[in-house]
C-alpha atoms as a PDB file:
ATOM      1  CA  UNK A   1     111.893 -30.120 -96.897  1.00  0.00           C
ATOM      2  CA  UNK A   2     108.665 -30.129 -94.861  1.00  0.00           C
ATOM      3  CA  UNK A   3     105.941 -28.255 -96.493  1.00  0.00           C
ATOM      4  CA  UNK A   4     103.467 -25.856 -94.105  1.00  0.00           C
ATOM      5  CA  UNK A   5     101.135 -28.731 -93.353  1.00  0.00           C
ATOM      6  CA  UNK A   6     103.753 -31.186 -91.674  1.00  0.00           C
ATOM      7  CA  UNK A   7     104.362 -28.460 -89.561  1.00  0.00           C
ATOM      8  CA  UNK A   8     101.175 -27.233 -88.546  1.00  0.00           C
ATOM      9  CA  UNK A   9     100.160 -30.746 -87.460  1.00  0.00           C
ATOM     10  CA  UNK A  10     103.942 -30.798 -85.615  1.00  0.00           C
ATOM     11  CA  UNK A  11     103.064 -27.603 -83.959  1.00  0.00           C
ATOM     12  CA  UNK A  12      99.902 -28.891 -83.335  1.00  0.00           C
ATOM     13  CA  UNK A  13     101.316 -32.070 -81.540  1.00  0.00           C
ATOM     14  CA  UNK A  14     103.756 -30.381 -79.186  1.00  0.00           C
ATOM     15  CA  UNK A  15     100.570 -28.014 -78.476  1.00  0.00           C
ATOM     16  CA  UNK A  16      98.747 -31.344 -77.333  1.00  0.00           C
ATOM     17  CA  UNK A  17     101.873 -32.459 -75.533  1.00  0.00           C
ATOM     18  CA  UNK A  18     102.482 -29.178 -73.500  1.00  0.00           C
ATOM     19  CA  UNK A  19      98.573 -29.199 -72.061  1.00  0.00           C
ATOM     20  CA  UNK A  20      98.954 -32.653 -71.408  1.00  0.00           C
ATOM     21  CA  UNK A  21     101.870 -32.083 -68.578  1.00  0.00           C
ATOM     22  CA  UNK A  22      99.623 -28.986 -67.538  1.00  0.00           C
ATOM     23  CA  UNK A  23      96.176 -30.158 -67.671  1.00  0.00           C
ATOM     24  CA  UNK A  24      97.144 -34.159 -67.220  1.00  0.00           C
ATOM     25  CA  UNK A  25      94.973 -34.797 -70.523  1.00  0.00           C
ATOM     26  CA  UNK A  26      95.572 -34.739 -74.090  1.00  0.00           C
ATOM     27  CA  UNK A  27      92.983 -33.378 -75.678  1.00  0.00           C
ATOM     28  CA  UNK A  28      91.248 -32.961 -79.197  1.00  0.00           C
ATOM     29  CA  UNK A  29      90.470 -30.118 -80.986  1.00  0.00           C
ATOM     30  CA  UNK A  30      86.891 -30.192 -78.755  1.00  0.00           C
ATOM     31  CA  UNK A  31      88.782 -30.953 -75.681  1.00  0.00           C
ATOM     32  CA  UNK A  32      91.394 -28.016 -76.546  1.00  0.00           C
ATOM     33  CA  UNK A  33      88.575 -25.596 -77.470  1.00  0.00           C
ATOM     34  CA  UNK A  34      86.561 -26.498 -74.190  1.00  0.00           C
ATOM     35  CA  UNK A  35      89.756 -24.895 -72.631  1.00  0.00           C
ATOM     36  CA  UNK A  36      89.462 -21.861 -74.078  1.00  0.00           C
ATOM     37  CA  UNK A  37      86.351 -21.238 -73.769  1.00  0.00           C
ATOM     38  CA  UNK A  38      86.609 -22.393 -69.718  1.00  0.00           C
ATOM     39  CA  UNK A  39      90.014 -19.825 -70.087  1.00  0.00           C
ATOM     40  CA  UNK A  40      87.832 -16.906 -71.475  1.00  0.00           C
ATOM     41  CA  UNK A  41      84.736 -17.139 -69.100  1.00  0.00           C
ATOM     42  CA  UNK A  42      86.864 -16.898 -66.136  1.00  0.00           C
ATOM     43  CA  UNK A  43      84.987 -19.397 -64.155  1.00  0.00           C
ATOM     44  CA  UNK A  44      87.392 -22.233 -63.648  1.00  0.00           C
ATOM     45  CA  UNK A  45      87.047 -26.240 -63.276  1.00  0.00           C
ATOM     46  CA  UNK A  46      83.187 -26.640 -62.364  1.00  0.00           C
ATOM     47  CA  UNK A  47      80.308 -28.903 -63.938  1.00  0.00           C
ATOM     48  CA  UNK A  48      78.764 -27.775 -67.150  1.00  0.00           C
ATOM     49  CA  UNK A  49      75.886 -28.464 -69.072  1.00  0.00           C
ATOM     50  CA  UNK A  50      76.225 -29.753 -72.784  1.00  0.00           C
ATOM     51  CA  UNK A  51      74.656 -26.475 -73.516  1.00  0.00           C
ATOM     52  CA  UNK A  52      76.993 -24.922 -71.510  1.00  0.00           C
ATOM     53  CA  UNK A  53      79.797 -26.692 -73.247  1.00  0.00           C
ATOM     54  CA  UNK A  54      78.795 -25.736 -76.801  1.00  0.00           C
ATOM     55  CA  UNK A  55      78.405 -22.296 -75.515  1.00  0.00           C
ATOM     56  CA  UNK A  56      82.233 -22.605 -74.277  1.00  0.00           C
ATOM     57  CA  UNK A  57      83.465 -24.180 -77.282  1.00  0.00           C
ATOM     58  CA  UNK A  58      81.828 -21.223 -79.672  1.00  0.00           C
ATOM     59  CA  UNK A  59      83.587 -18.900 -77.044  1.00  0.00           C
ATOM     60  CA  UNK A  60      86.699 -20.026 -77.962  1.00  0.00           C
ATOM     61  CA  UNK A  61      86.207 -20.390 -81.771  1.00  0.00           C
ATOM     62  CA  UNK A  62      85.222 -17.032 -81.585  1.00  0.00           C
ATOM     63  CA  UNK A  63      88.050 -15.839 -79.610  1.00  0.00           C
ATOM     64  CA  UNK A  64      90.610 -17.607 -81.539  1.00  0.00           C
ATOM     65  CA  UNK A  65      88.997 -15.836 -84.785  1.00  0.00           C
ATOM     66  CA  UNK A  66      88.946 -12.314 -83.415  1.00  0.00           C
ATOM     67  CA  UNK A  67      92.802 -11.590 -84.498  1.00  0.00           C
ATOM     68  CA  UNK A  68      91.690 -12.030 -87.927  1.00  0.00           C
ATOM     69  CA  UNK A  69      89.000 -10.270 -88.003  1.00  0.00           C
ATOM     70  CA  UNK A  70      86.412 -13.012 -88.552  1.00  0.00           C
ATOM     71  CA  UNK A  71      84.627 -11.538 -85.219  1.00  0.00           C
ATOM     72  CA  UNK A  72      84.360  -8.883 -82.807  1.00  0.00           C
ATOM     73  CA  UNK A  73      83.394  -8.798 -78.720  1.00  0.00           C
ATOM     74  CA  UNK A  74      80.116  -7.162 -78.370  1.00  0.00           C
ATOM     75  CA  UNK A  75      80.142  -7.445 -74.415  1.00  0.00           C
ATOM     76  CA  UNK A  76      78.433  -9.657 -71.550  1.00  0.00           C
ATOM     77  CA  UNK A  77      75.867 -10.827 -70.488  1.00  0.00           C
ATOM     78  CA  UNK A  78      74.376 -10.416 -67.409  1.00  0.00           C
ATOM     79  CA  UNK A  79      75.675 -13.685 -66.344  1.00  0.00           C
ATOM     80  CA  UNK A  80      79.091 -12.943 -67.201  1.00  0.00           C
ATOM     81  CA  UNK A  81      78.826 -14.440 -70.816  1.00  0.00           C
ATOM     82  CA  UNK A  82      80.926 -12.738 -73.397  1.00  0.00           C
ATOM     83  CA  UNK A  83      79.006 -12.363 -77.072  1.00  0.00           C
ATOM     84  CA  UNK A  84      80.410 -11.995 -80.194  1.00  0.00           C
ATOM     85  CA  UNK A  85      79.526 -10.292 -83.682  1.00  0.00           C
ATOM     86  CA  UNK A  86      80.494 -12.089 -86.955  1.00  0.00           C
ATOM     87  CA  UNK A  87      82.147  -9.389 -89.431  1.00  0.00           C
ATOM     88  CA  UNK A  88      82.971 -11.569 -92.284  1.00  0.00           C
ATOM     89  CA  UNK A  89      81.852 -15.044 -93.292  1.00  0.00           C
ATOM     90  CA  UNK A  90      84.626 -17.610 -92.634  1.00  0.00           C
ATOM     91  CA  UNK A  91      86.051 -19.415 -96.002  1.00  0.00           C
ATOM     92  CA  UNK A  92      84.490 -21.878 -97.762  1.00  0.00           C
ATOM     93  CA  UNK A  93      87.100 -25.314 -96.511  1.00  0.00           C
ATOM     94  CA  UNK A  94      86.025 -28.586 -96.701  1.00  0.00           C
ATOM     95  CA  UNK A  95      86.337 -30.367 -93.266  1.00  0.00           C
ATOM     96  CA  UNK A  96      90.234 -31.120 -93.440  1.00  0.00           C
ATOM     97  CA  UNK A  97      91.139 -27.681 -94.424  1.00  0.00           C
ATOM     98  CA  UNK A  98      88.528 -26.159 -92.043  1.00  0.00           C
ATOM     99  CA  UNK A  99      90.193 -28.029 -89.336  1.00  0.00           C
ATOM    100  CA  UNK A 100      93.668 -26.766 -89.805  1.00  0.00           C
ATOM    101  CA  UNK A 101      92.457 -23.064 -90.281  1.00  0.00           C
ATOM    102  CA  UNK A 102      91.158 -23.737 -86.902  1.00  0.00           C
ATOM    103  CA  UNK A 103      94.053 -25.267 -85.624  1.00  0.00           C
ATOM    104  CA  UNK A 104      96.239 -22.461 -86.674  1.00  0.00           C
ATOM    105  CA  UNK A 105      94.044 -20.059 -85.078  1.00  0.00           C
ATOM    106  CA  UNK A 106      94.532 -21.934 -81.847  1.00  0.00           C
ATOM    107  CA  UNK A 107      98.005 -22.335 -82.227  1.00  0.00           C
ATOM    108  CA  UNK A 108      98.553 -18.669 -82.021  1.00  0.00           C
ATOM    109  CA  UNK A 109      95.829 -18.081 -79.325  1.00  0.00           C
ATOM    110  CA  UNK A 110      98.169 -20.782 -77.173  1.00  0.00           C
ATOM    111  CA  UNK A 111     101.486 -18.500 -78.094  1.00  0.00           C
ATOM    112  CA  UNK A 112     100.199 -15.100 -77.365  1.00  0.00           C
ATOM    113  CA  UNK A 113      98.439 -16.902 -74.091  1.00  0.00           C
ATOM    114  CA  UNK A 114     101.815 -18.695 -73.095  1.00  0.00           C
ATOM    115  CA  UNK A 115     103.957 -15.232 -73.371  1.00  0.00           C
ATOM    116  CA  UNK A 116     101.324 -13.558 -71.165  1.00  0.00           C
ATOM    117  CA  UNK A 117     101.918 -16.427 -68.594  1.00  0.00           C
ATOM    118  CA  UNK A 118     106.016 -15.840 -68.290  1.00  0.00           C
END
């Protein structure tokens, strides 16, 4: 019987797989979060700045965490930039366990954002 971690990183795979015949890459969790964050702006493919891709990345951590309350949208910016409030700290994980929170955030981020698509 596979316990809830086997498949979480399973899920997690065939997450990696599907953007891979969309996207033609197969990206890590930075990679995956970049996408969101590109997703959420609304901008499309275009050069950033590493500044610019933190910002993106802490878009999408923040998105991913708003179902759960960890965060709430506050609005934009005047350059289109969503912002975010923190409502509750996020729990104390070491790396390995902070990583598959996070990955199980983005796993359902990735359903709810493939229904919308079909």
């Amino acid at each position: 019987m596979q316990d809830a971690k086997d498949d979480l990183q399973i899920r997690w795979l065939k997450l990696r797989i599907k953007l891979k015949e969309t996207y033609g890459i197969k990206p890590d969790m930075d990679g995956i979060l970049f996408l969101i964050g590109v997703q959420e702006l609304g901008t499309g493919k275009q050069e950033y700045t590493k500044e610019q891709k933190q910002d993106l990345m802490h878009i999408a951590v923040c998105t991913v965490l708003l179902p759960s309350g960890y965060y709430v949208m506050e609005g934009f910016d005047e350059e289109g930039w969503p912002h975010f409030k923190q409502l509750k700290a996020l729990p104390e994980f070491n790396l390995f366990e902070q990583e598959n929170f996070l990955k199980d955030h983005v796993l359902l981020y990735f359903d709810q954002f493939f229904k919308s698509a079909n």
